[in-house]
N, C-alpha and C. Protein backbone atom coordinates (compact mmCIF):
# COMPACT_ATOMS: atom_id res chain seq x y z
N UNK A 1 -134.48 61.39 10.10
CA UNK A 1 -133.94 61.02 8.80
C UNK A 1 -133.78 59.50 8.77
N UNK A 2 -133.96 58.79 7.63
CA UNK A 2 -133.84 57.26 7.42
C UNK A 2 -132.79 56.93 7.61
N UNK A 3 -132.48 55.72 7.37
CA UNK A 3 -131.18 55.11 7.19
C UNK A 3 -130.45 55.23 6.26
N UNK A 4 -131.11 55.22 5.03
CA UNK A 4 -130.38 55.36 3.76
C UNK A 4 -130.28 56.92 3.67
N UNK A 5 -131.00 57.81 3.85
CA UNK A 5 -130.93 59.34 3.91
C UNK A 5 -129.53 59.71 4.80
N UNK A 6 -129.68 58.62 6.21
CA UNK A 6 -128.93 59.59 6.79
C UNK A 6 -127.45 59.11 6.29
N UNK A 7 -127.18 57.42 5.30
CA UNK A 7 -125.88 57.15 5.16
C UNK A 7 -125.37 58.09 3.90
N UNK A 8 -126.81 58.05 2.89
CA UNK A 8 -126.11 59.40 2.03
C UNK A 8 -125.74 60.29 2.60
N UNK A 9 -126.46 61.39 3.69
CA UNK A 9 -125.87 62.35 4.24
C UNK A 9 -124.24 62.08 4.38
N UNK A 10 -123.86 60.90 5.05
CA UNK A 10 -122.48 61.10 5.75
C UNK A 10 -121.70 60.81 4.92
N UNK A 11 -121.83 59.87 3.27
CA UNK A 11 -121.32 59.90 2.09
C UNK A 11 -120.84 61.25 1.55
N UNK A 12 -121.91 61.84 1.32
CA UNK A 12 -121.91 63.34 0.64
C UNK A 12 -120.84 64.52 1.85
N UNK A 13 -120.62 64.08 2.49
CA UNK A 13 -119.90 65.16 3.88
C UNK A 13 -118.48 64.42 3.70
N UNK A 14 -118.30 63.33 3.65
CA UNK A 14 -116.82 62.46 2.71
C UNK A 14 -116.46 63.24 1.66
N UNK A 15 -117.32 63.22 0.40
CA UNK A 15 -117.12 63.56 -0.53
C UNK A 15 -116.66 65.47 -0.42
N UNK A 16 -117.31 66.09 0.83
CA UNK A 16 -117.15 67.13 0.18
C UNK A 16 -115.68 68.14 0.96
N UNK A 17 -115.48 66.62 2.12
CA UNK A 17 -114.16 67.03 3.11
C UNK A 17 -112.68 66.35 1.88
N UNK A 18 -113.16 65.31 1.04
CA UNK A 18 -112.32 64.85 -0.13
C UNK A 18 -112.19 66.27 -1.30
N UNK A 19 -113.12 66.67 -1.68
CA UNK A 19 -113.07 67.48 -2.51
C UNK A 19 -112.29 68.82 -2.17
N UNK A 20 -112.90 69.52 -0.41
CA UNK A 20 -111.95 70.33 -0.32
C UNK A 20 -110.21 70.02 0.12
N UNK A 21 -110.27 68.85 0.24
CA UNK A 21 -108.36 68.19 0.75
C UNK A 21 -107.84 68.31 -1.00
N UNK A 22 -108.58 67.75 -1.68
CA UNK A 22 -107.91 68.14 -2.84
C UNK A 22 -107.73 69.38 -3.41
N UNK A 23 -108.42 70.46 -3.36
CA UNK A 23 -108.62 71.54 -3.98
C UNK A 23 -107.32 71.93 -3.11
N UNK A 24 -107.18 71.88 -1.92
CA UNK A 24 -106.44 72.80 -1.20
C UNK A 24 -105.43 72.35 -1.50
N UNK A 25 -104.81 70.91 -1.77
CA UNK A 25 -103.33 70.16 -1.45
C UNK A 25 -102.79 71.04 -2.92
N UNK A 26 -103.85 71.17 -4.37
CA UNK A 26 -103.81 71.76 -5.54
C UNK A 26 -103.09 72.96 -5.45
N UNK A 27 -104.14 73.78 -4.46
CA UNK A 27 -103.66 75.13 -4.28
C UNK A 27 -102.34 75.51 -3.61
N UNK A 28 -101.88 74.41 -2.64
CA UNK A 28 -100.43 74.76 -2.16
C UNK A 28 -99.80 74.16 -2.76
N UNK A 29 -99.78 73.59 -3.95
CA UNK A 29 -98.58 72.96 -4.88
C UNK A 29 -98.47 73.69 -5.50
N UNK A 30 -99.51 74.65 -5.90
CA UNK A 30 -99.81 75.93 -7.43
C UNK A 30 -98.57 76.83 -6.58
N UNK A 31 -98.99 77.23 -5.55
CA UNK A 31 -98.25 78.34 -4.68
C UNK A 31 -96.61 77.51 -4.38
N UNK A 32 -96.38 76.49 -4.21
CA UNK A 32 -95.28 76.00 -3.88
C UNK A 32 -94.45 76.01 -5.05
N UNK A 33 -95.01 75.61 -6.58
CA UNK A 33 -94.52 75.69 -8.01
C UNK A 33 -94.09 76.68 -8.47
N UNK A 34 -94.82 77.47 -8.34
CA UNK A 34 -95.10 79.02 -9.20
C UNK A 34 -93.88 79.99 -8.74
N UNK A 35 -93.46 80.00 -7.54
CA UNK A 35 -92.11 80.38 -7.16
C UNK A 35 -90.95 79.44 -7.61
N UNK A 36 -91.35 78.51 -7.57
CA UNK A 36 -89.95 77.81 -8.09
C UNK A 36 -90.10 78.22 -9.22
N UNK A 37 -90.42 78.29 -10.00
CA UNK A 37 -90.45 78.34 -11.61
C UNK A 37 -90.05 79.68 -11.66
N UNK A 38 -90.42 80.57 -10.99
CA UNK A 38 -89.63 82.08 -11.25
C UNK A 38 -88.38 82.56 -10.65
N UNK A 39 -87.93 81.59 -9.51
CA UNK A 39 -86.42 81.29 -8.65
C UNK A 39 -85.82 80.90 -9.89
N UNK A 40 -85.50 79.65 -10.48
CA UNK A 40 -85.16 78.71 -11.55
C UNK A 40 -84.84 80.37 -12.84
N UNK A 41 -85.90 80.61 -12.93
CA UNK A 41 -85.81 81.29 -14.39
C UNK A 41 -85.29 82.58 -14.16
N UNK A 42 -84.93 83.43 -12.94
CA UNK A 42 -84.51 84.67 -12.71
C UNK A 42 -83.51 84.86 -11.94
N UNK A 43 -83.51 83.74 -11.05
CA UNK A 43 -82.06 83.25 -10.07
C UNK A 43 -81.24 82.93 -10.58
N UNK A 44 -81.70 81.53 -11.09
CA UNK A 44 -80.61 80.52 -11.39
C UNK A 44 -80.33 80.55 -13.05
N UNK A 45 -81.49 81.27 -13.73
CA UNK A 45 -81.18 81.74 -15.44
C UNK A 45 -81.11 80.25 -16.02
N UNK A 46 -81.74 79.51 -15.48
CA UNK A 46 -82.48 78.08 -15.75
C UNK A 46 -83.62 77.94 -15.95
N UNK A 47 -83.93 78.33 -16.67
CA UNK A 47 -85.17 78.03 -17.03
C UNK A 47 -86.09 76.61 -16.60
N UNK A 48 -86.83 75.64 -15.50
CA UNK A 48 -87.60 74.80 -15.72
C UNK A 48 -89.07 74.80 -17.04
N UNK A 49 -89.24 73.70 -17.61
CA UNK A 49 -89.80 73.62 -18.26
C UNK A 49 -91.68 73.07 -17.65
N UNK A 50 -91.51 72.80 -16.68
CA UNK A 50 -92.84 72.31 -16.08
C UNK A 50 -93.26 72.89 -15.09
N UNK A 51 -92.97 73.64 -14.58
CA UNK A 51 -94.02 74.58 -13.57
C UNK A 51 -94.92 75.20 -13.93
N UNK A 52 -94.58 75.60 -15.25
CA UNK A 52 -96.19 76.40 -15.75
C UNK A 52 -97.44 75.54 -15.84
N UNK A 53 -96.96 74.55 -16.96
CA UNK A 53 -98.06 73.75 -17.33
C UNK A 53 -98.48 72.70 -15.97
N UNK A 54 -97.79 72.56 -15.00
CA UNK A 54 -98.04 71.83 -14.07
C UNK A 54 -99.40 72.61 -13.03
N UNK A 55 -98.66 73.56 -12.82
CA UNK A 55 -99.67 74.52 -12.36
C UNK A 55 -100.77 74.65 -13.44
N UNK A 56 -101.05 74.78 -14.48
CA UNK A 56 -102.28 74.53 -15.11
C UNK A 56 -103.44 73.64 -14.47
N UNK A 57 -102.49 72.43 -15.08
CA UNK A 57 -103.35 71.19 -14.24
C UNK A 57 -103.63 71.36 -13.05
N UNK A 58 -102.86 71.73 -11.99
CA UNK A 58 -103.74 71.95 -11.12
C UNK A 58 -104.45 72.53 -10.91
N UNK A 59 -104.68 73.77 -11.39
CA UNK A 59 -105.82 74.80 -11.32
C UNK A 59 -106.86 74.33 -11.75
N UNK A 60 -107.00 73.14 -13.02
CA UNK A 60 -108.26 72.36 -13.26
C UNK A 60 -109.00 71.83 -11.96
N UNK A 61 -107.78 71.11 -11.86
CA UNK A 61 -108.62 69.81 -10.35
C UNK A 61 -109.07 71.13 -9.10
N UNK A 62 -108.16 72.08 -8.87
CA UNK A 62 -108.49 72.77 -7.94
C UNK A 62 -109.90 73.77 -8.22
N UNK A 63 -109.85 74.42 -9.39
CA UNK A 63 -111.56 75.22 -9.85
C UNK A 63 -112.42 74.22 -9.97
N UNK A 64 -112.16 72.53 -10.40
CA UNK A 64 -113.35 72.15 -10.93
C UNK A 64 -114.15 71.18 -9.40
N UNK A 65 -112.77 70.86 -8.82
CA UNK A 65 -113.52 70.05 -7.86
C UNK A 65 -113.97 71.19 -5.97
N UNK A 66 -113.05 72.20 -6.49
CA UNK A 66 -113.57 72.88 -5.49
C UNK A 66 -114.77 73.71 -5.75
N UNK A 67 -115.02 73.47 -7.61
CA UNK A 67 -116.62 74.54 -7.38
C UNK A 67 -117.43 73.38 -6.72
N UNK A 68 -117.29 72.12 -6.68
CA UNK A 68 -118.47 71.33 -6.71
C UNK A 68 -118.63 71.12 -4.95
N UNK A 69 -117.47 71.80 -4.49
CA UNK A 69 -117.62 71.65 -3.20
C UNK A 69 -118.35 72.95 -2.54
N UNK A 70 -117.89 73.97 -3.39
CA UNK A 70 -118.65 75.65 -2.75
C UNK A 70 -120.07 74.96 -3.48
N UNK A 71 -120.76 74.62 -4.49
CA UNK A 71 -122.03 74.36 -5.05
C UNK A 71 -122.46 73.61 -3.24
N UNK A 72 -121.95 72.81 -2.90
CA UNK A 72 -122.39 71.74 -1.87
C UNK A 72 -122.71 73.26 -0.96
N UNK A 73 -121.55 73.86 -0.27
CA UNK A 73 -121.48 74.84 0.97
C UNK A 73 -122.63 75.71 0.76
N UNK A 74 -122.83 75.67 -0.63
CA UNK A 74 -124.01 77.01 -1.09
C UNK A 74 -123.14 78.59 -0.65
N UNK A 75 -121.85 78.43 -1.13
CA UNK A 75 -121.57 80.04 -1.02
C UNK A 75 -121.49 80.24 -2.35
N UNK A 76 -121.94 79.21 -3.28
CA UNK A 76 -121.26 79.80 -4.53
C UNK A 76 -122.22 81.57 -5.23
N UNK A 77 -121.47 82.07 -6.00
CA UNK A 77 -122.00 83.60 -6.11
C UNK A 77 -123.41 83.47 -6.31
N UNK A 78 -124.26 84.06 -5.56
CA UNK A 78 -125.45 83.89 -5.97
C UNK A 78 -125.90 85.95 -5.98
N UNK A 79 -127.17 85.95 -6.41
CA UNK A 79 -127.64 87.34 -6.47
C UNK A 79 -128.89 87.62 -5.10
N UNK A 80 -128.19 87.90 -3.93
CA UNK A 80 -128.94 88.39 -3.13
C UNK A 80 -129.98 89.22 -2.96
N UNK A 81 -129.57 90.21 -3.82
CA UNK A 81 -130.60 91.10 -4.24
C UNK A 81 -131.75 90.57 -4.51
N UNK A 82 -131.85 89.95 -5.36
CA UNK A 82 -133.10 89.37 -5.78
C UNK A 82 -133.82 88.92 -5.27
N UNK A 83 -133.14 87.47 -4.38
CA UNK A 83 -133.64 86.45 -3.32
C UNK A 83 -134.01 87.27 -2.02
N UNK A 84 -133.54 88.32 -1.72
CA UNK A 84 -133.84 89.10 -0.43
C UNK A 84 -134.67 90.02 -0.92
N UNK A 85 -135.69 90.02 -1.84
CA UNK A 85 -136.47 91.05 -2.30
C UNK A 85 -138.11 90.26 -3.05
N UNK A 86 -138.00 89.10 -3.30
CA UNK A 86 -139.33 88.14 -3.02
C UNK A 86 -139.27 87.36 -2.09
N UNK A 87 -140.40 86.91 -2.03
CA UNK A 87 -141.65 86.32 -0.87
C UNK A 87 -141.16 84.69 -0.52
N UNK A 88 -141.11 84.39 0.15
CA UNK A 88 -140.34 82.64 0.63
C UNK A 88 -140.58 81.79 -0.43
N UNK A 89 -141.79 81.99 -1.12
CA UNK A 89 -142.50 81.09 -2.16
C UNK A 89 -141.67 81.13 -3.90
N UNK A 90 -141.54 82.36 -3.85
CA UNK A 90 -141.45 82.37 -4.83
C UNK A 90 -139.70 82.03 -4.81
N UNK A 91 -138.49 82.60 -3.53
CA UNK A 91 -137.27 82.32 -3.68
C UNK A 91 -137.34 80.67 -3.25
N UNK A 92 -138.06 79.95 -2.41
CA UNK A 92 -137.78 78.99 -3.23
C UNK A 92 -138.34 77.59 -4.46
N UNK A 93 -139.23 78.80 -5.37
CA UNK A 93 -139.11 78.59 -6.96
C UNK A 93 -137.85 78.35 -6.92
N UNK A 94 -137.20 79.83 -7.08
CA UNK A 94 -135.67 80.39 -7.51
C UNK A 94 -134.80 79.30 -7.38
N UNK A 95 -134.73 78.75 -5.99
CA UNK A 95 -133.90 77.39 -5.59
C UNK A 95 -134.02 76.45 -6.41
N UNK A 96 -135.46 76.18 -7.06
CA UNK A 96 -135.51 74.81 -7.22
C UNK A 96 -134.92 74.99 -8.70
N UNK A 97 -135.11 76.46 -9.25
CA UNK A 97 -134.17 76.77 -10.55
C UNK A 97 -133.19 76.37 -10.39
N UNK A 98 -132.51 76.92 -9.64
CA UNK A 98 -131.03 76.96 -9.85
C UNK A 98 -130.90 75.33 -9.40
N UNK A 99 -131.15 74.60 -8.97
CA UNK A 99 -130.83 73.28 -8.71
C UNK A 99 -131.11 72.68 -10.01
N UNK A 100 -132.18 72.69 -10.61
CA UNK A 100 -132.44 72.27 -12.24
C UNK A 100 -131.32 72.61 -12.98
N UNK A 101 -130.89 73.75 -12.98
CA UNK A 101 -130.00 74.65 -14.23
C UNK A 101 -128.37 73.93 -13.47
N UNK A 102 -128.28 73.71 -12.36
CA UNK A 102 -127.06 73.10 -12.07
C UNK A 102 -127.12 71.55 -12.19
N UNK A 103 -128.17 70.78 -12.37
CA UNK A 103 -128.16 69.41 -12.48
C UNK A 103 -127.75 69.77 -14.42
N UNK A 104 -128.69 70.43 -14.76
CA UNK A 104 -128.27 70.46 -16.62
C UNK A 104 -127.14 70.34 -16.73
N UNK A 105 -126.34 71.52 -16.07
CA UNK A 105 -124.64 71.61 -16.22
C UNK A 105 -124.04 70.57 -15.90
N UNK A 106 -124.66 70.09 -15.22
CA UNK A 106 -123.65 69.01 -14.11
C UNK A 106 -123.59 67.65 -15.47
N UNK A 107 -124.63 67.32 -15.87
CA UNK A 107 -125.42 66.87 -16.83
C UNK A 107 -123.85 67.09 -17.92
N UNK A 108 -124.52 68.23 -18.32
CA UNK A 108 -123.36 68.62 -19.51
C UNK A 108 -121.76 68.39 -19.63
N UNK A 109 -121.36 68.27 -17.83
CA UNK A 109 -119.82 68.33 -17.69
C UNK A 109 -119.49 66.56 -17.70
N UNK A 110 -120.76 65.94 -17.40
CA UNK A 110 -120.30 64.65 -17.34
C UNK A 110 -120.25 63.82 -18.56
N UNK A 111 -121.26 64.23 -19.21
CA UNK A 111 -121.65 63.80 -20.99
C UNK A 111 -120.17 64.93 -21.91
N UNK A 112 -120.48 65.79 -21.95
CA UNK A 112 -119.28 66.09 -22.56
C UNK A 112 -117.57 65.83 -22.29
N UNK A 113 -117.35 66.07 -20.83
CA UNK A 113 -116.31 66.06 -19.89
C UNK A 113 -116.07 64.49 -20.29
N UNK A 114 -116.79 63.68 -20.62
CA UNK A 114 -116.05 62.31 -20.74
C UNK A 114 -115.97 62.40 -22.24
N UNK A 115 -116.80 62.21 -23.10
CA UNK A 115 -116.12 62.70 -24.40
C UNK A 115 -114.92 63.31 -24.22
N UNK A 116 -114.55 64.41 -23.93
CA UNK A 116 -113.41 65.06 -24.11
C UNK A 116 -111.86 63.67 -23.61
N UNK A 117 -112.13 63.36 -22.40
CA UNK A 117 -111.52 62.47 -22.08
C UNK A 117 -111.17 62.09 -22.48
N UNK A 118 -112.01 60.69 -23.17
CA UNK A 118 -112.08 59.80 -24.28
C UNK A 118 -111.52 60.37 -25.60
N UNK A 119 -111.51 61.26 -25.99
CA UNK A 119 -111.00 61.95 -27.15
C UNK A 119 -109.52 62.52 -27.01
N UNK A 120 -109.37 62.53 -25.69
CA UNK A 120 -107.59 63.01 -25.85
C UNK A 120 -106.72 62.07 -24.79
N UNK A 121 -107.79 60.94 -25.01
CA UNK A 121 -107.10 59.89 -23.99
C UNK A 121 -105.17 59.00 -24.33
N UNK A 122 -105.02 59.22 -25.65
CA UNK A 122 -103.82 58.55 -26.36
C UNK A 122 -103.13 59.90 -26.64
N UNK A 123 -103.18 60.80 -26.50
CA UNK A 123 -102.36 62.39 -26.62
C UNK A 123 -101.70 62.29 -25.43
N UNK A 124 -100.56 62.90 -25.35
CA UNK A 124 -99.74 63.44 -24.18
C UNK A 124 -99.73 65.11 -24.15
N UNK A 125 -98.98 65.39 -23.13
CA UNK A 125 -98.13 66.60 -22.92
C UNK A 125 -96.82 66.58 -23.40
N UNK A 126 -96.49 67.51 -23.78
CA UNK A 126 -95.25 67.19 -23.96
C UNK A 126 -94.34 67.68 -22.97
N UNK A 127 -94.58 68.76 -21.75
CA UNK A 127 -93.69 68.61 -20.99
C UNK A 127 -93.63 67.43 -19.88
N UNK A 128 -94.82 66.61 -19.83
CA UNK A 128 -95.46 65.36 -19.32
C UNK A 128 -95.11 64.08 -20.42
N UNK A 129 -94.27 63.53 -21.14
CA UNK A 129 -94.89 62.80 -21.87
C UNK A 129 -95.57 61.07 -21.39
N UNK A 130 -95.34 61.10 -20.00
CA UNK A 130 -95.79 60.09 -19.22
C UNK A 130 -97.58 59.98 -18.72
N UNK A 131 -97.93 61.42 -19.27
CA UNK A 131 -99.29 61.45 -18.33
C UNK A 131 -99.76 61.88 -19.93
N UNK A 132 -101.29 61.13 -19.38
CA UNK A 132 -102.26 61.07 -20.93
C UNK A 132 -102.88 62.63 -20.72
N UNK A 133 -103.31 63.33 -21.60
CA UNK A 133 -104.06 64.30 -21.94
C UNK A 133 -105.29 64.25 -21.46
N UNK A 134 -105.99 62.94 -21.81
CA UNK A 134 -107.40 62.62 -21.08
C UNK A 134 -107.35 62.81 -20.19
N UNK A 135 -106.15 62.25 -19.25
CA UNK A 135 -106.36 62.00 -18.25
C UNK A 135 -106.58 63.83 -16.93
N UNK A 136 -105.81 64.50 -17.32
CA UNK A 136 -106.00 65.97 -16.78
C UNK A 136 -107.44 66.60 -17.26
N UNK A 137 -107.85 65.68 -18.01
CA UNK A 137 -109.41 66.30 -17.80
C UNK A 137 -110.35 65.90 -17.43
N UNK A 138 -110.12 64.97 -16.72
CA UNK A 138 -110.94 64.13 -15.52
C UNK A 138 -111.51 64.67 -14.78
N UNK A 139 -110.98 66.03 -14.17
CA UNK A 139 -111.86 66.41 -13.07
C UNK A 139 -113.34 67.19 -13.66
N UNK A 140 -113.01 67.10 -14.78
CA UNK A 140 -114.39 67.96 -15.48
C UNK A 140 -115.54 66.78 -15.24
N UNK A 141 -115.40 65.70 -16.08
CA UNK A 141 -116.69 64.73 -15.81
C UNK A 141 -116.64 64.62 -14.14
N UNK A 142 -115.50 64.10 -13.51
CA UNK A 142 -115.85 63.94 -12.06
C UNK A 142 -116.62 65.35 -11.33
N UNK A 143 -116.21 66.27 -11.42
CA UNK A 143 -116.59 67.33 -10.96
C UNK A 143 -118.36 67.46 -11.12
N UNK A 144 -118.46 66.92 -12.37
CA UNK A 144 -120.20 67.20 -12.89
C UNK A 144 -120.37 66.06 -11.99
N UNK A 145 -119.95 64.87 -12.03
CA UNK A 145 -120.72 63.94 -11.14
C UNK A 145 -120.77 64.21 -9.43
N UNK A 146 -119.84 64.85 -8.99
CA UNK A 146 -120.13 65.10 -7.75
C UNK A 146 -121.07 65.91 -7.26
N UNK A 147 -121.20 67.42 -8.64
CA UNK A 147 -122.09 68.38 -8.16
C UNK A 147 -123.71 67.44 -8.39
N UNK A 148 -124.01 65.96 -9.41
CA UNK A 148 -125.09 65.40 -9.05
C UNK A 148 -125.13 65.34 -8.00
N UNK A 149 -124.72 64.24 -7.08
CA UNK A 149 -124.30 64.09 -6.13
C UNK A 149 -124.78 64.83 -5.14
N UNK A 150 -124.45 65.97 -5.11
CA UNK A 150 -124.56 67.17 -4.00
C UNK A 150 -125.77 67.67 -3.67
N UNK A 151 -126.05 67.71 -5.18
CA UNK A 151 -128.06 68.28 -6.08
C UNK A 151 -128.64 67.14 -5.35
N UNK A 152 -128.63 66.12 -5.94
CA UNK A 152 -129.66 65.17 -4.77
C UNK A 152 -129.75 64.82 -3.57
N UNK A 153 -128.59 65.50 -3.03
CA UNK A 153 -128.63 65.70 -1.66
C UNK A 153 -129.37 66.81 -0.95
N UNK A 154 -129.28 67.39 -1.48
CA UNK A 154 -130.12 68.81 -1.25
C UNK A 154 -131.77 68.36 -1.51
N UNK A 155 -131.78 68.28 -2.92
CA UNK A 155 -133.43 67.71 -3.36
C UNK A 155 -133.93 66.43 -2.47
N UNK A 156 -133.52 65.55 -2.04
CA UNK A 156 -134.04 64.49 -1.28
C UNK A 156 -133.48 64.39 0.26
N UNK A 157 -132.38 65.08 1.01
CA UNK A 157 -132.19 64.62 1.83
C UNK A 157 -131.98 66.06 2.65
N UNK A 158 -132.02 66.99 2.17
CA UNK A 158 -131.95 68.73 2.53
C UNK A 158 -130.82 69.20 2.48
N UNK A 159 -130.23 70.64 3.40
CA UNK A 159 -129.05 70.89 3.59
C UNK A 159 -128.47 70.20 4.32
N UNK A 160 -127.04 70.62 4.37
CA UNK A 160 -126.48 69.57 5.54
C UNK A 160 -126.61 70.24 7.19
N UNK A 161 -126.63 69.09 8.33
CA UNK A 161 -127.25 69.56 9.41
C UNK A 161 -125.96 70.56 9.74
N UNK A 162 -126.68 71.39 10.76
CA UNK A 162 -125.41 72.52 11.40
C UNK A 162 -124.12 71.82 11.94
N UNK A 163 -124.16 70.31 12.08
CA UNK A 163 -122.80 69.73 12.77
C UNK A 163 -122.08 69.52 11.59
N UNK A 164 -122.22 69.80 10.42
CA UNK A 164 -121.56 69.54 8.99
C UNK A 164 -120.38 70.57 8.93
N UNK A 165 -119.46 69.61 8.91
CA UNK A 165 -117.85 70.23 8.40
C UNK A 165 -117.67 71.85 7.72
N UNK A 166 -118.92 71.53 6.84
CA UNK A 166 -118.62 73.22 6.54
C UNK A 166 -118.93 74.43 7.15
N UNK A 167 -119.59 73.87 8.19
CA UNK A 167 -119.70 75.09 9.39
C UNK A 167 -118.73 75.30 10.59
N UNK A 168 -118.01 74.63 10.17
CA UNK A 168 -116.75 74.86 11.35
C UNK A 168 -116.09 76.01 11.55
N UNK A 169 -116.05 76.42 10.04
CA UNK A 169 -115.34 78.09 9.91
C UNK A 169 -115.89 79.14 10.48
N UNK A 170 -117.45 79.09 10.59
CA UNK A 170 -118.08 80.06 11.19
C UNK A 170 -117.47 81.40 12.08
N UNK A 171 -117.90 82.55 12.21
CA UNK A 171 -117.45 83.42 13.02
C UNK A 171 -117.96 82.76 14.55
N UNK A 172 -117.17 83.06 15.44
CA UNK A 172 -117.63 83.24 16.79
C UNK A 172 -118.17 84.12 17.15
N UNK A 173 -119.36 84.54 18.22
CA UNK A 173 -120.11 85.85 18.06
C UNK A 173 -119.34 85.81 19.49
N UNK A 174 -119.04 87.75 19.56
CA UNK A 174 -118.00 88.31 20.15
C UNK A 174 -119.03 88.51 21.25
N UNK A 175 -118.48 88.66 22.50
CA UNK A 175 -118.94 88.95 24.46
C UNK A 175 -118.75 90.50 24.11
């Protein structure tokens, strides 16, 4: 692999150990919130006003930047059936589909996803009134730009090698 191939490689393996630290830090704040907010409202007959919508937001940053990280891992749902039932040639046609049809999207989340931005950038929340509206929908354009990102990593530089972070989880094969 080149130089520039192999510094994208180790860019794109940043990006996708960043993407899952965020998704996850998301997911244990969702889980850390979501009880408080029902302690508060059934315990204490206090109702908090921001755990719901807080947890919203995170579920954005956490679905949008962790799909772009399963898109990277390649677990995202795919139809086996299919791919395990034609000929090498033709599944990977199939691949180079689905890499097209996910650059479109990706395409779409970044062109629209910033519009949207830009369009609810001077709106608030109101249980937030400190944080812009635009701004919680950031991870949509970012999200499309990372899954570019990921796509041309794949199309020009391949999968990532077996020493790549996302194979760490792997099963151990049992003695």
């Amino acid at each position: 692999m080149t130089g520039v191939k192999a510094r994208y490689a180790q860019a794109m393996e940043a990006l996708y150990v960043a993407c899952m630290a965020i998704s996850g830090a998301s997911l244990l704040a969702i889980t850390l919130t979501i009880p408080y907010g029902v302690f508060m409202r059934y315990v204490v007959n206090a109702p908090a006003s921001w755990p719901e919508p807080a947890s919203v937001l995170l579920m954005i940053v956490f679905s949008f930047l962790g799909g772009a990280a399963v898109f990277r891992a390649n677990v995202h749902i795919a139809v086996r059936m299919l791919l395990d039932s034609v000929s090498e040639r033709v599944r990977r046609l199939l691949g180079y589909a689905v890499d097209l049809a996910m650059a479109l999207t990706a395409l779409f989340m970044v062109g629209y996803g910033f519009e949207l931005v830009r369009a609810t950038w001077h709106q608030v929340i109101s249980e937030f009134p400190l944080l812009s509206a635009g701004l919680t929908y950031t991870p949509v354009p970012l999200a499309g730009f990372l899954t570019l990102l990921f796509i041309v990593e794949r199309v020009w530089v391949g999968e990532p090698p077996p020493t790549s972070v996302m194979y760490r989880d792997q099963a151990e094969a049992l003695e």
